[in-house]
C-alpha atoms as a PDB file:
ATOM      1  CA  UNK A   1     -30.103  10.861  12.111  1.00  0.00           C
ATOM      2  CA  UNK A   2     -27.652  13.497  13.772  1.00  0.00           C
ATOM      3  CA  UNK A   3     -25.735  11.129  15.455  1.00  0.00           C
ATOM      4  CA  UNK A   4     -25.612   8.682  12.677  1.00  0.00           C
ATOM      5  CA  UNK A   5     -24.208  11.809  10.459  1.00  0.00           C
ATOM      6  CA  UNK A   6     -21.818  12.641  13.581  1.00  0.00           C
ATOM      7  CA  UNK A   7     -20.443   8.953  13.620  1.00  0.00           C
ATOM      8  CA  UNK A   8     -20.172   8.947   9.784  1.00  0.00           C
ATOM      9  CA  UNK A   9     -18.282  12.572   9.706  1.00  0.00           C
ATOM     10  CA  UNK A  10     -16.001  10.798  12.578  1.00  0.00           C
ATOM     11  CA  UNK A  11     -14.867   8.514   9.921  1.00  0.00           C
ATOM     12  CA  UNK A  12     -11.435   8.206   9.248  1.00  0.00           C
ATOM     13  CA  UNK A  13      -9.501   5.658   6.170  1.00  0.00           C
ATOM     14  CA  UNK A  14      -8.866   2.569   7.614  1.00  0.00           C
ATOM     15  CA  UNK A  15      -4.846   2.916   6.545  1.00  0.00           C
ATOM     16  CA  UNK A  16      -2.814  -0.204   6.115  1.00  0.00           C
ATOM     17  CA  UNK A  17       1.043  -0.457   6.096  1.00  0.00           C
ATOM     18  CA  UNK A  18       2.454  -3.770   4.746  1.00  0.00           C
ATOM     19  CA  UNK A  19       5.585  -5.493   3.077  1.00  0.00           C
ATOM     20  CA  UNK A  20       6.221  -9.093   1.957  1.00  0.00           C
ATOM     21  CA  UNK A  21       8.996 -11.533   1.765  1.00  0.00           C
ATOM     22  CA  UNK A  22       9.357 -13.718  -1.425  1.00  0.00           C
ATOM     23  CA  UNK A  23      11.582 -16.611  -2.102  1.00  0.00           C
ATOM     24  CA  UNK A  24      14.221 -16.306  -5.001  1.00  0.00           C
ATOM     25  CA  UNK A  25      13.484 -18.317  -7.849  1.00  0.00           C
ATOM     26  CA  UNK A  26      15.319 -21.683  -8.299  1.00  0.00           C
ATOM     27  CA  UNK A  27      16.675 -22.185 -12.111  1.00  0.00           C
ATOM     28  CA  UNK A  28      19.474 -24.280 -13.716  1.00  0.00           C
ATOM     29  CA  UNK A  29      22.790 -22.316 -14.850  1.00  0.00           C
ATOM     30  CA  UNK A  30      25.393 -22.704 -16.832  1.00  0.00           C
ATOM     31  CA  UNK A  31      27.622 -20.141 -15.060  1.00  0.00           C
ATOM     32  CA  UNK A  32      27.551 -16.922 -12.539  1.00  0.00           C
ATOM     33  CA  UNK A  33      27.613 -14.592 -14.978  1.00  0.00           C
ATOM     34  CA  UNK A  34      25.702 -12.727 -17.649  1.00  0.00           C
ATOM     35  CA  UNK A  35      23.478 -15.804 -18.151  1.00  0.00           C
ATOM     36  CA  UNK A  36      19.837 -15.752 -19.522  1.00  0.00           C
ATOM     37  CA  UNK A  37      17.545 -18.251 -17.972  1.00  0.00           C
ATOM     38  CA  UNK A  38      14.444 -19.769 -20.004  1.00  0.00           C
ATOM     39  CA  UNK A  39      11.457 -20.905 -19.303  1.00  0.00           C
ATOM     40  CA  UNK A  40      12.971 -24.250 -19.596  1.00  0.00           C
ATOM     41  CA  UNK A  41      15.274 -24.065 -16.490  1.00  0.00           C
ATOM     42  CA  UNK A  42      12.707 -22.553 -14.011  1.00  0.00           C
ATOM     43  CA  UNK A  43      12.987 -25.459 -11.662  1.00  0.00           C
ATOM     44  CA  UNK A  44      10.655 -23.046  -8.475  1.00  0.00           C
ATOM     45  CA  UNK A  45       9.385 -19.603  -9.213  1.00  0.00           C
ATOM     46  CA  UNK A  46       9.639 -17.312  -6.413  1.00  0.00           C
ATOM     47  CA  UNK A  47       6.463 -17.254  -4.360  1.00  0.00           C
ATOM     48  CA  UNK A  48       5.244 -14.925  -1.384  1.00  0.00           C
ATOM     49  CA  UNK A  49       6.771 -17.026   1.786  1.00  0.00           C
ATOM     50  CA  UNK A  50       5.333 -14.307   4.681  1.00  0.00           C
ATOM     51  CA  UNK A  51       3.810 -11.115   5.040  1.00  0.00           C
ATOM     52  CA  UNK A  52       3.089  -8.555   7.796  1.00  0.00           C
ATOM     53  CA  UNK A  53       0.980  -5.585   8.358  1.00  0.00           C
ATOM     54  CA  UNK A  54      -0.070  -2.746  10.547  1.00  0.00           C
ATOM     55  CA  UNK A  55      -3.356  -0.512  10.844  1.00  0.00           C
ATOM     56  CA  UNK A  56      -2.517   3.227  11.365  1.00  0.00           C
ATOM     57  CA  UNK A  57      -4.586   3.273  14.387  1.00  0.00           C
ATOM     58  CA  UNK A  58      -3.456  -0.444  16.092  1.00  0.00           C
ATOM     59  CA  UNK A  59      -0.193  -1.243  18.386  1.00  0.00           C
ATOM     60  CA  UNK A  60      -0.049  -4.579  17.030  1.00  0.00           C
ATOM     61  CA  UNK A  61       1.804  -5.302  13.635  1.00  0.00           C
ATOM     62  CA  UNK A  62       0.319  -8.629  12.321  1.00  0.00           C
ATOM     63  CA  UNK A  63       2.470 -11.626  10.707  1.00  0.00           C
ATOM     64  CA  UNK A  64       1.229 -14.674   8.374  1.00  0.00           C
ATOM     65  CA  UNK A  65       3.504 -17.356   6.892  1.00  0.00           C
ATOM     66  CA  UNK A  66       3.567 -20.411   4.957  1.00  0.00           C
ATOM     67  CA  UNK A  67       6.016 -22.053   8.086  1.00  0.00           C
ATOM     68  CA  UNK A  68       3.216 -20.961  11.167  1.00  0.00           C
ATOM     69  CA  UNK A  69       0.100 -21.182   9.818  1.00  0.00           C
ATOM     70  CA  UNK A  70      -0.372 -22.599   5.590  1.00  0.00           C
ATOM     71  CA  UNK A  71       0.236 -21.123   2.473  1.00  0.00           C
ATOM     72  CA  UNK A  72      -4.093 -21.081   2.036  1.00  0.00           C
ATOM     73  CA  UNK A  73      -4.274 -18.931   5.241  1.00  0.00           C
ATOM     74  CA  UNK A  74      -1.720 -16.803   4.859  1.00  0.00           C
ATOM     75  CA  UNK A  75      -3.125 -15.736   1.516  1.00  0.00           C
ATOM     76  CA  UNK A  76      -6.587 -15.731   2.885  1.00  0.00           C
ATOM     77  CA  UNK A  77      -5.581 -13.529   5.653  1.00  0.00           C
ATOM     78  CA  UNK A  78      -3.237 -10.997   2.929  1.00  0.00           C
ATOM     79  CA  UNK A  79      -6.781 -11.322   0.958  1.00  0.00           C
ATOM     80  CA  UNK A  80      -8.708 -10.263   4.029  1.00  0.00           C
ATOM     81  CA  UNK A  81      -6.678  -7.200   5.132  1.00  0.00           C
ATOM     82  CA  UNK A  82      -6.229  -5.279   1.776  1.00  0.00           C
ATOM     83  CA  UNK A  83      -9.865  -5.412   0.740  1.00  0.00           C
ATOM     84  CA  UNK A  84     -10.513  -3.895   4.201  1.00  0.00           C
ATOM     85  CA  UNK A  85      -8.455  -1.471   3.791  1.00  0.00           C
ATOM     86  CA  UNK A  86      -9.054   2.496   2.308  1.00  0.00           C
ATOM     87  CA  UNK A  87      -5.291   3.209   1.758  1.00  0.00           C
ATOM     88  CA  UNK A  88      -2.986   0.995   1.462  1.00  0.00           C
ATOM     89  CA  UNK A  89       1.142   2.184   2.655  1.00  0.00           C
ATOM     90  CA  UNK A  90       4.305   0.284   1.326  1.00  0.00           C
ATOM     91  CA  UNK A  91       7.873   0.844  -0.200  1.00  0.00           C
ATOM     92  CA  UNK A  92       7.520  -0.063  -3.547  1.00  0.00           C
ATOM     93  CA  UNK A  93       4.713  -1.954  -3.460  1.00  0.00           C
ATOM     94  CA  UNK A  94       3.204  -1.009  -6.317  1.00  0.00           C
ATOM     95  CA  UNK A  95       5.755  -2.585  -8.297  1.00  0.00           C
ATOM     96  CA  UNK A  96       6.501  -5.530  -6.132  1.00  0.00           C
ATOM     97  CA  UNK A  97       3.953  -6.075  -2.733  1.00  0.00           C
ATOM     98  CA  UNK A  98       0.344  -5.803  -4.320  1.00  0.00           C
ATOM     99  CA  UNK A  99       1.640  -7.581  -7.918  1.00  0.00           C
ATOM    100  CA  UNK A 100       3.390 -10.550  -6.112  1.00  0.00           C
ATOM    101  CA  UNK A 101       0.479 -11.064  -4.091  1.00  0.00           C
ATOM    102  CA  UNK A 102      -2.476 -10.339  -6.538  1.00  0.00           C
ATOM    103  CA  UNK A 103      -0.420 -13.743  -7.977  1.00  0.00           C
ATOM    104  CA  UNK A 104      -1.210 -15.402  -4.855  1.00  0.00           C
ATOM    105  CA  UNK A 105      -4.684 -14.679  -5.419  1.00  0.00           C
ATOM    106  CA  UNK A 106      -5.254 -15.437  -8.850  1.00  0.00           C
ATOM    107  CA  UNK A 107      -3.349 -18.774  -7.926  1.00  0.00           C
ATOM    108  CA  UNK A 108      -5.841 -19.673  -5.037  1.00  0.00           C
ATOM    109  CA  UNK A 109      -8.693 -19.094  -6.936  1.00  0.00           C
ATOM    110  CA  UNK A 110      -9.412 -15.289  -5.155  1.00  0.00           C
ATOM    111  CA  UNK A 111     -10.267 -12.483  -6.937  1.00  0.00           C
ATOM    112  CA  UNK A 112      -8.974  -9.050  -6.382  1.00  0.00           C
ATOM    113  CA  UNK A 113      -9.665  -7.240  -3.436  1.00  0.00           C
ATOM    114  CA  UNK A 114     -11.909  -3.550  -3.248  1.00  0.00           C
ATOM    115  CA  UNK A 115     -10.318  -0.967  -4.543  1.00  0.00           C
ATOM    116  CA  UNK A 116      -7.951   1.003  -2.002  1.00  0.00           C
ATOM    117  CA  UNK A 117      -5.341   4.459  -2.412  1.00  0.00           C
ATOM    118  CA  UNK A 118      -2.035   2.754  -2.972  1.00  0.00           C
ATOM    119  CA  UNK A 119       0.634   4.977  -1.236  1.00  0.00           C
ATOM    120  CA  UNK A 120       4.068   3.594  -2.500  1.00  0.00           C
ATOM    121  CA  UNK A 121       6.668   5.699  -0.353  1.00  0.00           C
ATOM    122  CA  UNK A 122       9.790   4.814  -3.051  1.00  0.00           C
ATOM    123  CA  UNK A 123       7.656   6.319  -5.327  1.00  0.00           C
ATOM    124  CA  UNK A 124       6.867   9.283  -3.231  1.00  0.00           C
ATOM    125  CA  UNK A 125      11.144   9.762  -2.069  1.00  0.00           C
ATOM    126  CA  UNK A 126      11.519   9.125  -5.913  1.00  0.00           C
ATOM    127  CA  UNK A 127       9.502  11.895  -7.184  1.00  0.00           C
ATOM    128  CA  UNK A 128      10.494  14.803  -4.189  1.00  0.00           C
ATOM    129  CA  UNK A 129      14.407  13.886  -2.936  1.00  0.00           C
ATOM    130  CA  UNK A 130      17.523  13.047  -4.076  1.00  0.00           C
ATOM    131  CA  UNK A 131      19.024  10.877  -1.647  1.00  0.00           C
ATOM    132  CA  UNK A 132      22.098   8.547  -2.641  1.00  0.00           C
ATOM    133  CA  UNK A 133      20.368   5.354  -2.286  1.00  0.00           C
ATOM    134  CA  UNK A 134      16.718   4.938  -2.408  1.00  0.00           C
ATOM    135  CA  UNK A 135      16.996   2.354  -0.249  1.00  0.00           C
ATOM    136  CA  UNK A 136      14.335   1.826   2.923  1.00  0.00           C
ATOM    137  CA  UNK A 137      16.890   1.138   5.400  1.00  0.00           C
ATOM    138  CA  UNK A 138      19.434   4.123   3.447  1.00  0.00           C
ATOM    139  CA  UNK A 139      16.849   6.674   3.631  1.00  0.00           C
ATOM    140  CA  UNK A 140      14.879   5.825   7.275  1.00  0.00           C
ATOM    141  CA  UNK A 141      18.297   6.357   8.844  1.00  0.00           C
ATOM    142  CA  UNK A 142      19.445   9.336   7.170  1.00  0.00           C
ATOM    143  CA  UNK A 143      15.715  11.612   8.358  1.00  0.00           C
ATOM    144  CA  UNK A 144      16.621  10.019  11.934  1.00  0.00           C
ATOM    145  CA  UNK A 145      14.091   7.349  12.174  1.00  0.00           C
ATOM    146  CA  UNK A 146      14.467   3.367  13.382  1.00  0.00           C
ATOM    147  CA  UNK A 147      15.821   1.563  10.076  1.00  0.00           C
ATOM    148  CA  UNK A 148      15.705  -2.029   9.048  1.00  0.00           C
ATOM    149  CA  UNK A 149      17.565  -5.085  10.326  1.00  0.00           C
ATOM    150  CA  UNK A 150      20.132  -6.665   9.013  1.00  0.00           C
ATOM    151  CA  UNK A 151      19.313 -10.023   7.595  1.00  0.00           C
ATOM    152  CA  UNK A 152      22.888 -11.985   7.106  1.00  0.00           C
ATOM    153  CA  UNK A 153      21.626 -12.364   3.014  1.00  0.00           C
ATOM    154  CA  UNK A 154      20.709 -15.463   1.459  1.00  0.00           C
ATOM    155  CA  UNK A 155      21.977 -17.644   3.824  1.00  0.00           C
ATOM    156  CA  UNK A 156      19.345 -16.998   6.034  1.00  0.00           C
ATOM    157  CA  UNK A 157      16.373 -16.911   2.715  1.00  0.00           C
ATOM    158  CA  UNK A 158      18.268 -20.442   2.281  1.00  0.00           C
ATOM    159  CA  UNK A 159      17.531 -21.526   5.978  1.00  0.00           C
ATOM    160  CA  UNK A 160      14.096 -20.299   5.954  1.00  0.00           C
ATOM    161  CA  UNK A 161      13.435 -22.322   2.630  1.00  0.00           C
ATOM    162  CA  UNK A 162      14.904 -25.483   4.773  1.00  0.00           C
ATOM    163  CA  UNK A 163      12.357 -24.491   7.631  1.00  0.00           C
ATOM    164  CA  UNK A 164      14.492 -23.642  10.074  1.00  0.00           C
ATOM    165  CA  UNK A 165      12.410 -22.472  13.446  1.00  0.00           C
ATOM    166  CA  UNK A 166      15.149 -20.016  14.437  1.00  0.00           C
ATOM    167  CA  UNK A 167      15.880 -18.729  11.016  1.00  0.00           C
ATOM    168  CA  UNK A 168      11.874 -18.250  10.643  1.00  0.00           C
ATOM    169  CA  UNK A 169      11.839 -16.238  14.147  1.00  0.00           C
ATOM    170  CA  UNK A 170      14.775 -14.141  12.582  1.00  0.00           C
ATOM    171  CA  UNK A 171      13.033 -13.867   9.237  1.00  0.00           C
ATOM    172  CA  UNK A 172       9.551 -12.958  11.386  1.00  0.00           C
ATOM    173  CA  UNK A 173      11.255 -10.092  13.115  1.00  0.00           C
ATOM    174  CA  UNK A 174      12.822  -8.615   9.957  1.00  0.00           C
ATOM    175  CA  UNK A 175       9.037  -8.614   8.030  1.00  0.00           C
ATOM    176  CA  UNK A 176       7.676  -6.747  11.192  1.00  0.00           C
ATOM    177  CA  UNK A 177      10.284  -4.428  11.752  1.00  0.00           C
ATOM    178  CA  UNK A 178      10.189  -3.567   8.236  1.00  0.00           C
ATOM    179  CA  UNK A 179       6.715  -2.574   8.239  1.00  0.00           C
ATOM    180  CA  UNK A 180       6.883  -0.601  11.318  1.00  0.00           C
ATOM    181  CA  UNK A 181       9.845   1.688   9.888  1.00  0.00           C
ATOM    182  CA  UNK A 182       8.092   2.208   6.699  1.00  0.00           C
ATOM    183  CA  UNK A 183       4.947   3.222   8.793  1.00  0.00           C
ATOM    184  CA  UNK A 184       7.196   5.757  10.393  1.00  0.00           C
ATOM    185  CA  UNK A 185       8.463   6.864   7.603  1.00  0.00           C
ATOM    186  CA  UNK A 186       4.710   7.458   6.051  1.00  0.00           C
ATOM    187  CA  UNK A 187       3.781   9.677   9.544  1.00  0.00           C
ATOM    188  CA  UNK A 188       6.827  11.910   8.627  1.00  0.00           C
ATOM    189  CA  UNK A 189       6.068  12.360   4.979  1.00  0.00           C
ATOM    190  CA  UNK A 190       2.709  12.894   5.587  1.00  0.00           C
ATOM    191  CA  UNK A 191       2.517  14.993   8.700  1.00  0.00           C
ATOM    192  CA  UNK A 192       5.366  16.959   6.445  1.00  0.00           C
ATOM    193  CA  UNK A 193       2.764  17.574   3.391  1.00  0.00           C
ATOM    194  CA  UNK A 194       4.921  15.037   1.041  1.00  0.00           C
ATOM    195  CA  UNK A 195       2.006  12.833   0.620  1.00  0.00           C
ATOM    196  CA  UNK A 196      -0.414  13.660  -1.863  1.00  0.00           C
ATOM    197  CA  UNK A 197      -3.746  12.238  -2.856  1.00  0.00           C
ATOM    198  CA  UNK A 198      -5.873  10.943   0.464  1.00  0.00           C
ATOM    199  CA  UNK A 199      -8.777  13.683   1.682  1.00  0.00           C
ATOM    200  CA  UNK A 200     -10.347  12.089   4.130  1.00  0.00           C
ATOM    201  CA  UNK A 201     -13.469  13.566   3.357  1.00  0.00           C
ATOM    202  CA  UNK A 202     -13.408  11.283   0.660  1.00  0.00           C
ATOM    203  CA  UNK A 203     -14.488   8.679   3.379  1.00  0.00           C
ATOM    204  CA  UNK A 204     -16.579  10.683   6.067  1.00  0.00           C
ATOM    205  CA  UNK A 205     -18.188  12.948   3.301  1.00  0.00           C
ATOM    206  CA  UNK A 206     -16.763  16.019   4.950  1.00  0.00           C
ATOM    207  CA  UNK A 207     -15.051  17.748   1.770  1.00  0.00           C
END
């Protein structure tokens, strides 16, 4: 019983940082300009095309796709890590990550995943700074950490969407390196008292 109560108090939240990559819808316009698009022109709504993700704890950043594995698995493996996971880092996923992919699920016939602390880090640089841009790559740079790669803009979401091998290697490297500097970016906040909200007693019973 002691030891069992030792390995419980050893306990830590299994912490997750992840970010996705969507595709931009497809409609039909009359123009480039203040245009409103119905229902009636969607021609492909945007979809999750790749994801990748980190535990706290692992070296290893993992990557799923629609263009290396399926669509099925790479939802099935999104599906897998989140309900695994006690806390949950991105920036802004709250309003973009989790709801994009809870579509996924609902789509593929999932349901939603357990219940984990969502730690949105936009929200969080929201809430306690005033930097110019809330931008990942804007604000990562300006504390002095690793910031994001440049991408070369649509052409390259356009050359992915054609399933181009060495646009999907550049587009693979962008999703990981994203969730690395975000994971970064989490350490400092937290290790600075920024982030509020996760006791891990709440996990090893330890309050």
């Amino acid at each position: 019983m002691l030891t069992q109560r030792l390995a419980d108090l050893a306990k830590k939240p299994k912490v997750l940082t992840w970010d996705i990559e969507t595709s931009p819808a497809i409609v039909y316009s009359w123009g480039l300009f203040g245009q409103d698009h119905s229902v009636s022109q969607i021609v492909e709504p945007s979809r999750v095309l790749c994801f990748a993700a980190k535990w706290l704890d692992k070296k290893q950043t993992e990557f799923y796709s629609e263009f290396h594995t399926s669509r099925e698995d790479m939802i099935e493996q999104a599906w897998r890590l989140l309900n695994e996971a006690d806390v949950v880092v991105s920036f802004n996923g709250i309003g973009f990550d989790t709801k994009h992919m809870n579509r996924e699920f609902l789509l593929a016939g999932l349901g939603p995943v357990s219940p984990f602390v969502d730690i949105d880090l936009l929200r969080i640089n929201r809430a306690n700074f005033k930097f110019l841009s809330n931008k990942l790559g804007y604000v990562t740079q300006a504390v002095g950490l690793p910031t994001k790669l440049e991408t070369g803009g649509m052409e390259l979401w356009k050359q992915v969407l054609a399933n181009d091998p060495a646009a999907w290697a550049k587009f693979k490297k962008y999703n990981v390196r994203d969730v690395i500097v975000t994971e970064k970016l989490y350490l400092l906040l937290a290790q600075g008292g920024w982030v509020k909200g996760v006791h891990a007693g709440l996990f090893n019973g330890n309050m």
